[in-house]
C-alpha atoms as a PDB file:
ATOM      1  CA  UNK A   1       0.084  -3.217  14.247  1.00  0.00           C
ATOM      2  CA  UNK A   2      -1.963  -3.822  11.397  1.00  0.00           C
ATOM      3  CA  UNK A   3      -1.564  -6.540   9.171  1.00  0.00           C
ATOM      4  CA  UNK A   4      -2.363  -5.702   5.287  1.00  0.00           C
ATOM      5  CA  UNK A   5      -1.400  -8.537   2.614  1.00  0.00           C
ATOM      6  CA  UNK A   6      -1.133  -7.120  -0.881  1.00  0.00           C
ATOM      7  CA  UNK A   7      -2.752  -7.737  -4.192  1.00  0.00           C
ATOM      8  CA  UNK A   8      -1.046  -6.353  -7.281  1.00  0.00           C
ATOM      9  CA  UNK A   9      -3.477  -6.275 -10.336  1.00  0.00           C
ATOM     10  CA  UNK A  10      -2.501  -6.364 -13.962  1.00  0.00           C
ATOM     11  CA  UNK A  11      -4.878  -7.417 -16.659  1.00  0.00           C
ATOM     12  CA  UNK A  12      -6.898  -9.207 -13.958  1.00  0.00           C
ATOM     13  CA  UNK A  13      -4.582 -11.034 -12.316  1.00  0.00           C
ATOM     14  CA  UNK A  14      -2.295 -11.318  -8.954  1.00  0.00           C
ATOM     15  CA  UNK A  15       0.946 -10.446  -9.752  1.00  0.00           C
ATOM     16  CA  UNK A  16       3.992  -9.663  -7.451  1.00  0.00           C
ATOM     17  CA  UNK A  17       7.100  -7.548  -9.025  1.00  0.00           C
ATOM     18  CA  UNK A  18      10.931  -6.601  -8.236  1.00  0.00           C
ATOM     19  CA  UNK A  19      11.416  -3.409  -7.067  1.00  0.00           C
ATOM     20  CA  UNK A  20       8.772  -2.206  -8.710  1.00  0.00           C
ATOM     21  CA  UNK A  21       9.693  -3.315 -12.441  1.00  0.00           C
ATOM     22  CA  UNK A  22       7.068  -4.540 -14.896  1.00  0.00           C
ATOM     23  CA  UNK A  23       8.924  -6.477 -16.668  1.00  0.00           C
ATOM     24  CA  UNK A  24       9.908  -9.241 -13.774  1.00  0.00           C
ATOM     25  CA  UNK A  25       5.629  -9.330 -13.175  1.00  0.00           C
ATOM     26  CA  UNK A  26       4.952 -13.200 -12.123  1.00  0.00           C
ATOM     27  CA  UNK A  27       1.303 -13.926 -11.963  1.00  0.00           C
ATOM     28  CA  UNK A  28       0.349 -15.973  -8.792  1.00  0.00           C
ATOM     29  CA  UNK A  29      -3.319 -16.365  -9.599  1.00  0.00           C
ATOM     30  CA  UNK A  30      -5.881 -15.558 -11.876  1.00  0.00           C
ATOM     31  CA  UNK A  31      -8.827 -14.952  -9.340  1.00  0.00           C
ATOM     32  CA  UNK A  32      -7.905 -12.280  -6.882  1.00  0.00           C
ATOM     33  CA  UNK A  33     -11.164 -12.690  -5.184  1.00  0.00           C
ATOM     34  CA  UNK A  34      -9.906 -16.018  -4.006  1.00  0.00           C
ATOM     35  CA  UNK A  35      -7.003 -14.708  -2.927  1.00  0.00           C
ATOM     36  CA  UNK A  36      -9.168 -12.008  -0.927  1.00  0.00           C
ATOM     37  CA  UNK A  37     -11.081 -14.667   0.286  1.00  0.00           C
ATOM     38  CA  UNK A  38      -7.627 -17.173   1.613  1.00  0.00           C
ATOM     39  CA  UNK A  39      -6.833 -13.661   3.612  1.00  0.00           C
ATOM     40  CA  UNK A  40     -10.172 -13.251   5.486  1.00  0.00           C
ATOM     41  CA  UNK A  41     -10.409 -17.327   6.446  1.00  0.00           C
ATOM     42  CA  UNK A  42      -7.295 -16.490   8.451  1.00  0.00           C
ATOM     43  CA  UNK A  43      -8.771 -13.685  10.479  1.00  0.00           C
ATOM     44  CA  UNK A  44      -7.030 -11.421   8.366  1.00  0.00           C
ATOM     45  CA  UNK A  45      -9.226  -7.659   8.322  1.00  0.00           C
ATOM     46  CA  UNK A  46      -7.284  -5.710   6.007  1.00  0.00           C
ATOM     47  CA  UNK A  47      -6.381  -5.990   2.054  1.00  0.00           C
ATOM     48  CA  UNK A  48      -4.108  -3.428   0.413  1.00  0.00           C
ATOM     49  CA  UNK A  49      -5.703  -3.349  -3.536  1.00  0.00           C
ATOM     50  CA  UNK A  50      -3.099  -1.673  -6.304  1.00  0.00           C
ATOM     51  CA  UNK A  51      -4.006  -1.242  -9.553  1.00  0.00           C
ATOM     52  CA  UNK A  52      -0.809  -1.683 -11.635  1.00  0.00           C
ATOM     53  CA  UNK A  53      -2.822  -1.123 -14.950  1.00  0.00           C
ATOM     54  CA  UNK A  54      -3.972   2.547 -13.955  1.00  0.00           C
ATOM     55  CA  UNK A  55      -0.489   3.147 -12.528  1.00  0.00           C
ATOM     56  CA  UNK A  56       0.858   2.888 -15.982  1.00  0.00           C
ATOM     57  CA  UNK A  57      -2.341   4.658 -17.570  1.00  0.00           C
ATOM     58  CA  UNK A  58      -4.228   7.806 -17.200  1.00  0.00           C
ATOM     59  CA  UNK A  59      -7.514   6.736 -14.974  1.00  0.00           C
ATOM     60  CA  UNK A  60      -8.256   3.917 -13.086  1.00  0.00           C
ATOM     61  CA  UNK A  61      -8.869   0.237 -14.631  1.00  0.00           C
ATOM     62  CA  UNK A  62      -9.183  -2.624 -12.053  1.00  0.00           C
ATOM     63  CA  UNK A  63     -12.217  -0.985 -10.243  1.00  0.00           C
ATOM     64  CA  UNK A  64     -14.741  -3.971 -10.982  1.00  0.00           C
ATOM     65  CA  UNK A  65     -12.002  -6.379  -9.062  1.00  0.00           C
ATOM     66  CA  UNK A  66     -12.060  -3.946  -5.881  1.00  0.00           C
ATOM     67  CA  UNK A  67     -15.978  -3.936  -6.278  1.00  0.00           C
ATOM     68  CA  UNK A  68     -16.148  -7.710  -6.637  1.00  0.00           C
ATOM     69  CA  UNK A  69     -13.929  -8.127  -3.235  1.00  0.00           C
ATOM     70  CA  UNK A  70     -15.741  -5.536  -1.507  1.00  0.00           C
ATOM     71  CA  UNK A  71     -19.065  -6.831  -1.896  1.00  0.00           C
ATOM     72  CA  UNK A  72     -18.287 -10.533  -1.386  1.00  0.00           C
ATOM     73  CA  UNK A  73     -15.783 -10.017   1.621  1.00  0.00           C
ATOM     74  CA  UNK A  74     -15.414  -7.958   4.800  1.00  0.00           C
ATOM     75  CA  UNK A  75     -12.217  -6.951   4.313  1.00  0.00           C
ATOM     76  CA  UNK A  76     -11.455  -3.266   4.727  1.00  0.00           C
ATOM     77  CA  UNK A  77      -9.398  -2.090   1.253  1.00  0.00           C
ATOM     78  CA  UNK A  78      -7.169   0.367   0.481  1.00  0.00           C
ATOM     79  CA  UNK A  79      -6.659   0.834  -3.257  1.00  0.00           C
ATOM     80  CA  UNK A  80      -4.168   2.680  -4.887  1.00  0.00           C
ATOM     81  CA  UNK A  81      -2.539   2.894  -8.511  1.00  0.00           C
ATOM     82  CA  UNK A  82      -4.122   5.177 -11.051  1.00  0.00           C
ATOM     83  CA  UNK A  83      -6.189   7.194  -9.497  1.00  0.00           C
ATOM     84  CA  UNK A  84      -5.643  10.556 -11.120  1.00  0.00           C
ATOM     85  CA  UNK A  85      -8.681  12.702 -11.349  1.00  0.00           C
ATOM     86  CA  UNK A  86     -12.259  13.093  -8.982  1.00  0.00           C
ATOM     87  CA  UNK A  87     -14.121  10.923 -10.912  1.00  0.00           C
ATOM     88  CA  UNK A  88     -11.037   8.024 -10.490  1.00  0.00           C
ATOM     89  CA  UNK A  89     -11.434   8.653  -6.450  1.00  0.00           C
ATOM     90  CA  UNK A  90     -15.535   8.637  -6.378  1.00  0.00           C
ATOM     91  CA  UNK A  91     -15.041   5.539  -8.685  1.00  0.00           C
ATOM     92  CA  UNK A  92     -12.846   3.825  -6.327  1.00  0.00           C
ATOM     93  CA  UNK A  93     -15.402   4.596  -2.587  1.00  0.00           C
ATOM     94  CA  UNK A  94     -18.291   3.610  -4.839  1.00  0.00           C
ATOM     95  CA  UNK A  95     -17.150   0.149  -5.562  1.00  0.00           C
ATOM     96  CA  UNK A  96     -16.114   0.008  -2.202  1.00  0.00           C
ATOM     97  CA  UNK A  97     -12.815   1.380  -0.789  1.00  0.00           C
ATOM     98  CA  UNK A  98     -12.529   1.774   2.707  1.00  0.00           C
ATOM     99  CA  UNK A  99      -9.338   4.092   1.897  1.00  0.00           C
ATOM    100  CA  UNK A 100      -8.079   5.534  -1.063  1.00  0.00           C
ATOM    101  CA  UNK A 101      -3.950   6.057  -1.674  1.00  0.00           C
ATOM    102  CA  UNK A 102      -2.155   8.868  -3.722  1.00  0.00           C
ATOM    103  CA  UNK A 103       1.165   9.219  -4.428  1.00  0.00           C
ATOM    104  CA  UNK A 104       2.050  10.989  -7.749  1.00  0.00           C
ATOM    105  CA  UNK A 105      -1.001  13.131  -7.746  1.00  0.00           C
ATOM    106  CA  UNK A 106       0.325  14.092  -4.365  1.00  0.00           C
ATOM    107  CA  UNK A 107       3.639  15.637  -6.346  1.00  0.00           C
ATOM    108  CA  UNK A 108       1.996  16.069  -9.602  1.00  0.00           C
ATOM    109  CA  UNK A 109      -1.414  17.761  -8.498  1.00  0.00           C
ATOM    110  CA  UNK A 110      -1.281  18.390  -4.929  1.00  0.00           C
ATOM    111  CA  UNK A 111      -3.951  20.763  -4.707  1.00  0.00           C
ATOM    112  CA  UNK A 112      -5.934  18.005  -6.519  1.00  0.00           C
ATOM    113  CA  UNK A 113      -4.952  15.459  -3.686  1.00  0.00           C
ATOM    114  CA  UNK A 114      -5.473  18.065  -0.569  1.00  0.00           C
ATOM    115  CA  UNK A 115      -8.635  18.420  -2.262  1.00  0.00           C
ATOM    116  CA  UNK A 116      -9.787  14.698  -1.853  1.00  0.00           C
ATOM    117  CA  UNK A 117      -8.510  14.875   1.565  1.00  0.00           C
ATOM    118  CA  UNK A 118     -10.521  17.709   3.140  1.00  0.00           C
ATOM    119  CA  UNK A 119     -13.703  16.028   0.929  1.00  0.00           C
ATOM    120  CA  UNK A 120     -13.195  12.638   2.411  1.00  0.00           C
ATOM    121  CA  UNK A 121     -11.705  13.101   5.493  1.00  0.00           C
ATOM    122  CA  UNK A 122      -7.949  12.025   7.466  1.00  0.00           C
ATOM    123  CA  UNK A 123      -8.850   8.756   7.954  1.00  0.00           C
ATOM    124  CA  UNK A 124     -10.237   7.970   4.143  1.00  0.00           C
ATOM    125  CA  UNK A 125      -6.978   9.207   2.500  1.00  0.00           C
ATOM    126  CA  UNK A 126      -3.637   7.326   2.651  1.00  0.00           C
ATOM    127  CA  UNK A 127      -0.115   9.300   1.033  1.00  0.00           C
ATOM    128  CA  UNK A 128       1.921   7.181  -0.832  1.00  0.00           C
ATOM    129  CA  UNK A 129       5.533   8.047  -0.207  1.00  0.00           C
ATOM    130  CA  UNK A 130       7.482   5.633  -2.255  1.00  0.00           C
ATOM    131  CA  UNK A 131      10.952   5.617  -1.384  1.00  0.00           C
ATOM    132  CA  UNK A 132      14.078   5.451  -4.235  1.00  0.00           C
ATOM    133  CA  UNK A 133      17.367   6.313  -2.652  1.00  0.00           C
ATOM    134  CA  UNK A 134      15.708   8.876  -0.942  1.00  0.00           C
ATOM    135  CA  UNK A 135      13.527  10.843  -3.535  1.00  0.00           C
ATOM    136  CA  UNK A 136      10.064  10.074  -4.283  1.00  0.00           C
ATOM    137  CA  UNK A 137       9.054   7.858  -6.833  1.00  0.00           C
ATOM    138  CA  UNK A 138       5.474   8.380  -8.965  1.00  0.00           C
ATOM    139  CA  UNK A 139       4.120   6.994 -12.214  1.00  0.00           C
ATOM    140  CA  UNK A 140       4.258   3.391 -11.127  1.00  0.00           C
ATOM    141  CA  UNK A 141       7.501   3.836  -9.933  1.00  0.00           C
ATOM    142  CA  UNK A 142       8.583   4.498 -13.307  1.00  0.00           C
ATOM    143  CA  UNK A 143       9.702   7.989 -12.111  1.00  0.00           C
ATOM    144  CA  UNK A 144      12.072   9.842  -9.996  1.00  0.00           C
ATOM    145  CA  UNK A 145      10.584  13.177  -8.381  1.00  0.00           C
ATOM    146  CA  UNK A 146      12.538  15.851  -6.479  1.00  0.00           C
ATOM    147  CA  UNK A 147      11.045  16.001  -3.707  1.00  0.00           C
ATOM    148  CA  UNK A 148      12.707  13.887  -0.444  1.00  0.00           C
ATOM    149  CA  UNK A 149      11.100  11.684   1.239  1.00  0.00           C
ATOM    150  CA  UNK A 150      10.840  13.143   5.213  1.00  0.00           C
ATOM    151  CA  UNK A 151      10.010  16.747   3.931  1.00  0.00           C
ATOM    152  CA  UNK A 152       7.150  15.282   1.752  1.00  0.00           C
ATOM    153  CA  UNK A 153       5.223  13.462   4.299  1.00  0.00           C
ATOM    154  CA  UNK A 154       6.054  16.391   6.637  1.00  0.00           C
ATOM    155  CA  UNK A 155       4.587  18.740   4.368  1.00  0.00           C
ATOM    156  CA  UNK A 156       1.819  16.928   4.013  1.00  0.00           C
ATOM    157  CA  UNK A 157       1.183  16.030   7.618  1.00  0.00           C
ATOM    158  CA  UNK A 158       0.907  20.121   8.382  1.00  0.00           C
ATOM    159  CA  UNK A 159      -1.713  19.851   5.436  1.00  0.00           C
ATOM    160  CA  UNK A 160      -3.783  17.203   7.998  1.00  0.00           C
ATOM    161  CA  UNK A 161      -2.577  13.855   6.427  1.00  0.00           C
ATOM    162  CA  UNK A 162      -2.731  11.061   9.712  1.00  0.00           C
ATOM    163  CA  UNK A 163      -1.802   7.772   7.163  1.00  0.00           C
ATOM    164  CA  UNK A 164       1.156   7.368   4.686  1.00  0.00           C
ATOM    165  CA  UNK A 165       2.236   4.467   3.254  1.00  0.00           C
ATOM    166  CA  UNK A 166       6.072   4.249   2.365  1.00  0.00           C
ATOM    167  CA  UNK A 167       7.942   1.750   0.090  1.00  0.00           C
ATOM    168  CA  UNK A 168      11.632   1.148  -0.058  1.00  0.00           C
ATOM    169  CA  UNK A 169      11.301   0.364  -3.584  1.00  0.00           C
ATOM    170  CA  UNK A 170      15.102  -1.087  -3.391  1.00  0.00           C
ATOM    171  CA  UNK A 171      13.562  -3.309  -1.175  1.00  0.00           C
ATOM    172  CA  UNK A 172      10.262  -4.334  -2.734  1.00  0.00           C
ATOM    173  CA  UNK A 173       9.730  -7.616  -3.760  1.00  0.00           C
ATOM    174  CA  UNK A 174      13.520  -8.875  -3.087  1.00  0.00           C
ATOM    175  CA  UNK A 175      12.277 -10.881   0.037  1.00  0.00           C
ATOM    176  CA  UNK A 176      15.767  -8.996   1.698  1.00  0.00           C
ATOM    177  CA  UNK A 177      14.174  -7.212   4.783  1.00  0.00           C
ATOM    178  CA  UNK A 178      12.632  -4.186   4.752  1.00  0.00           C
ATOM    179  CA  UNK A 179      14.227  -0.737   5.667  1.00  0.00           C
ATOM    180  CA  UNK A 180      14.146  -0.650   9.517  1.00  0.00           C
ATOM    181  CA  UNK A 181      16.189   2.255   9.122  1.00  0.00           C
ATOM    182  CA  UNK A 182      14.224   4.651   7.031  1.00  0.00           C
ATOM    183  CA  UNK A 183      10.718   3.865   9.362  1.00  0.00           C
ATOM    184  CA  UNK A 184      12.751   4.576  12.291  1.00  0.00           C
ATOM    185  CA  UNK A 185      13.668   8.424  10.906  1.00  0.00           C
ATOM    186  CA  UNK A 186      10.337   9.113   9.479  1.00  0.00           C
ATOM    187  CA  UNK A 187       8.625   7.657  12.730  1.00  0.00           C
ATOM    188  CA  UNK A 188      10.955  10.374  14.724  1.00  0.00           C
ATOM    189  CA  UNK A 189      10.503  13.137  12.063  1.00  0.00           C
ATOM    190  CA  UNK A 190       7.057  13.034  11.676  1.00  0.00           C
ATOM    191  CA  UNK A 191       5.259  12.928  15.303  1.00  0.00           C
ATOM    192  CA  UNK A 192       2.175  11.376  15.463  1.00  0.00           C
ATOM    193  CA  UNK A 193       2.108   9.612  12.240  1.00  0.00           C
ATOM    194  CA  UNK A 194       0.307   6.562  11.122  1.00  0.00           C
ATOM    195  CA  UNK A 195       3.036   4.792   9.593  1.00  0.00           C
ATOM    196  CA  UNK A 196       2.795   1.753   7.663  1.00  0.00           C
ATOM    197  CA  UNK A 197       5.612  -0.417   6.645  1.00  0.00           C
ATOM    198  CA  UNK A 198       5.605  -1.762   3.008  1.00  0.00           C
ATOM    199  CA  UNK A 199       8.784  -3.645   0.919  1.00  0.00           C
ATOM    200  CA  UNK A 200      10.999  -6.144   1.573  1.00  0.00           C
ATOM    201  CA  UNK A 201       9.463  -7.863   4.408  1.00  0.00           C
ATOM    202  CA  UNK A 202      10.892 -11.540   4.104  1.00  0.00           C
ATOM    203  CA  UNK A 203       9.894 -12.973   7.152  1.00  0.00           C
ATOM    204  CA  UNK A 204       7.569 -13.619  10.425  1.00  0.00           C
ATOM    205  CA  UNK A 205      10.200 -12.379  12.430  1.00  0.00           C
ATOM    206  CA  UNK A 206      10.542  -8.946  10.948  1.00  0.00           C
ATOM    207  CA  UNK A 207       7.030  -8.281  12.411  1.00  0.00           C
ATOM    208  CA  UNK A 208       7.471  -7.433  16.300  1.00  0.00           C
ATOM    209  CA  UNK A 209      10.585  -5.102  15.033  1.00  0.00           C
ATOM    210  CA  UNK A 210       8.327  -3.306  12.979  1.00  0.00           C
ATOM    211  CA  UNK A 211       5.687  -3.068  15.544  1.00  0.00           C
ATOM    212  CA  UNK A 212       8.278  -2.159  18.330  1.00  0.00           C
ATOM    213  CA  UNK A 213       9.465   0.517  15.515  1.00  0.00           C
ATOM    214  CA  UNK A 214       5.776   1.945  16.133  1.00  0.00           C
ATOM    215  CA  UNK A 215       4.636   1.336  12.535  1.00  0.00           C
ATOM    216  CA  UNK A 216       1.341   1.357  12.677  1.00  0.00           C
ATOM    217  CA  UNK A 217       0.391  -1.135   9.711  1.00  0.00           C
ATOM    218  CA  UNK A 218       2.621  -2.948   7.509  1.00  0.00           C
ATOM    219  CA  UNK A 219       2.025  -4.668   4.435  1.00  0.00           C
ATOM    220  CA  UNK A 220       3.096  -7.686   3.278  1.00  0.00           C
ATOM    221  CA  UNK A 221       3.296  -9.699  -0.329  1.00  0.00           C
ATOM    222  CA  UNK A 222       5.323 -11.565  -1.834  1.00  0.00           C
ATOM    223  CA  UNK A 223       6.459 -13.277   1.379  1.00  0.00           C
ATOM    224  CA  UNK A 224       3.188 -14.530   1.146  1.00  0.00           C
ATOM    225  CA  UNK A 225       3.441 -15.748  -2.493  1.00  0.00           C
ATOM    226  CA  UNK A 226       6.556 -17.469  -1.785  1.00  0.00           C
ATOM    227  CA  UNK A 227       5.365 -19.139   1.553  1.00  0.00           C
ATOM    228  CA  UNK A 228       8.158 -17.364   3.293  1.00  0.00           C
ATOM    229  CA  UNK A 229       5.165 -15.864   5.577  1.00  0.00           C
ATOM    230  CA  UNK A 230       2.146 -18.521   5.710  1.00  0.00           C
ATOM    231  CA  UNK A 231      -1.054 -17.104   6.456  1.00  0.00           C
ATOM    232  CA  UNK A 232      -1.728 -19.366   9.650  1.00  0.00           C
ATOM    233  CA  UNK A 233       1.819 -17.520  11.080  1.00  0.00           C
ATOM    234  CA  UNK A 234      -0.334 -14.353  10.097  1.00  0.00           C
ATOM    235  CA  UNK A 235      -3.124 -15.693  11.660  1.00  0.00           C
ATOM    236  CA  UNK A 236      -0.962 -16.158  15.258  1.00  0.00           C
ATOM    237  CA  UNK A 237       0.432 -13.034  15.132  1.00  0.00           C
ATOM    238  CA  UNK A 238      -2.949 -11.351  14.778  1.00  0.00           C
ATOM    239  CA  UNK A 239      -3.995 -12.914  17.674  1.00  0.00           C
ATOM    240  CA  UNK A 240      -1.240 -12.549  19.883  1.00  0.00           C
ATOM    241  CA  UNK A 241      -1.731  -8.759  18.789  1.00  0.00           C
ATOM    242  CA  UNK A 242      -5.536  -8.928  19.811  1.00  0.00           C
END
């Protein structure tokens, strides 16, 4: 199971929320590169890049961060938040994505979205299936779709989709556990899936459950923030994973 740390971006900085609310935003450092960097001294591969800013807006805004990281680490990013339109996606691989996630377009625009996968690819396009009781949450969380959560990634995987991402955003950020529960039905609803875990996760422990689960990534951040996860116990896992 892959191991993807989060960085949260508004106006520049590393921030963590609660449950996806911008008004409990805590900034943990100014530099995200250094954060970036703290991740790949621990033999950490993967970064998972959000940019709150374009979340709330109508194009994407922290692309120069995600360029800077790319270009002076190896880590292999996934960036998400705001990307609404071609240019926003060509944008994001040009400063040096290694994968790309939608999750309101997907609802929104979803011919727009199919489009970006069959131009990039399975393995270049992540759905973002953020979870509120249920029903799928877009615009930075700061809406409530219709759609349910197992028929939307289901629909999607008989579009080609092989990654989703999924948030419990009841869970995210509360450091209470994430929801072993829903990963379990959409791991048996949705054969063949590449599953990975995000919200909630609180400690080291909650790993090999997740992995046993068969999630295939899971990502993890403000346990890091708040030292409830240090990165050398990251570091261990990773290699007892190897």
């Amino acid at each position: 199971m892959r191991i993807i740390p989060a960085i949260d971006i508004i106006d520049g900085k590393c921030v963590r929320l609660s449950k996806g609310n911008f008004n409990t935003s805590k900034i943990y450092n100014e530099n995200p590169l250094e954060v970036a960097k703290q991740f790949e001294a621990h033999g950490i591969e993967y970064l998972h890049l959000v940019d709150l800013d374009g979340a709330r807006s109508d194009t994407i805004i922290n692309h120069k961060i995600l360029e800077q990281i790319a270009s002076r680490t190896h880590l292999k990013i996934d960036f998400g938040g705001g990307l609404k339109s071609d240019d926003d996606v060509r944008i994001a691989f040009e400063c040096g994505a290694n994968q790309i996630t939608g999750g309101s377009i997907a609802v929104k625009k979803p011919n727009v979205f199919l489009s970006w996968l069959h131009k990039y690819g399975k393995g270049k396009v992540i759905l973002g299936a953020d979870s509120n009781h249920a029903k799928i949450a877009i615009s930075g969380w700061l809406e409530q779709s219709d759609e349910s959560v197992i028929p939307f990634i289901q629909k999607h995987q008989n579009q080609g989709i092989k990654y989703v991402v999924c948030t419990d955003i009841s869970k995210d950020g509360m450091l209470q556990g994430p929801n072993f529960e829903l990963y379990g039905e959409i791991l048996s609803s949705c054969m063949n899936i590449h599953l990975i875990a995000s919200g909630g996760i609180s400690n080291v422990e909650e790993l090999p459950k997740l992995a046993k689960l068969g999630c295939e990534g899971t990502i993890i951040g403000k346990a890091i923030y708040e030292n409830q996860i240090t990165l050398k116990q990251l570091e261990e896992f990773i290699l007892k994973t190897i």
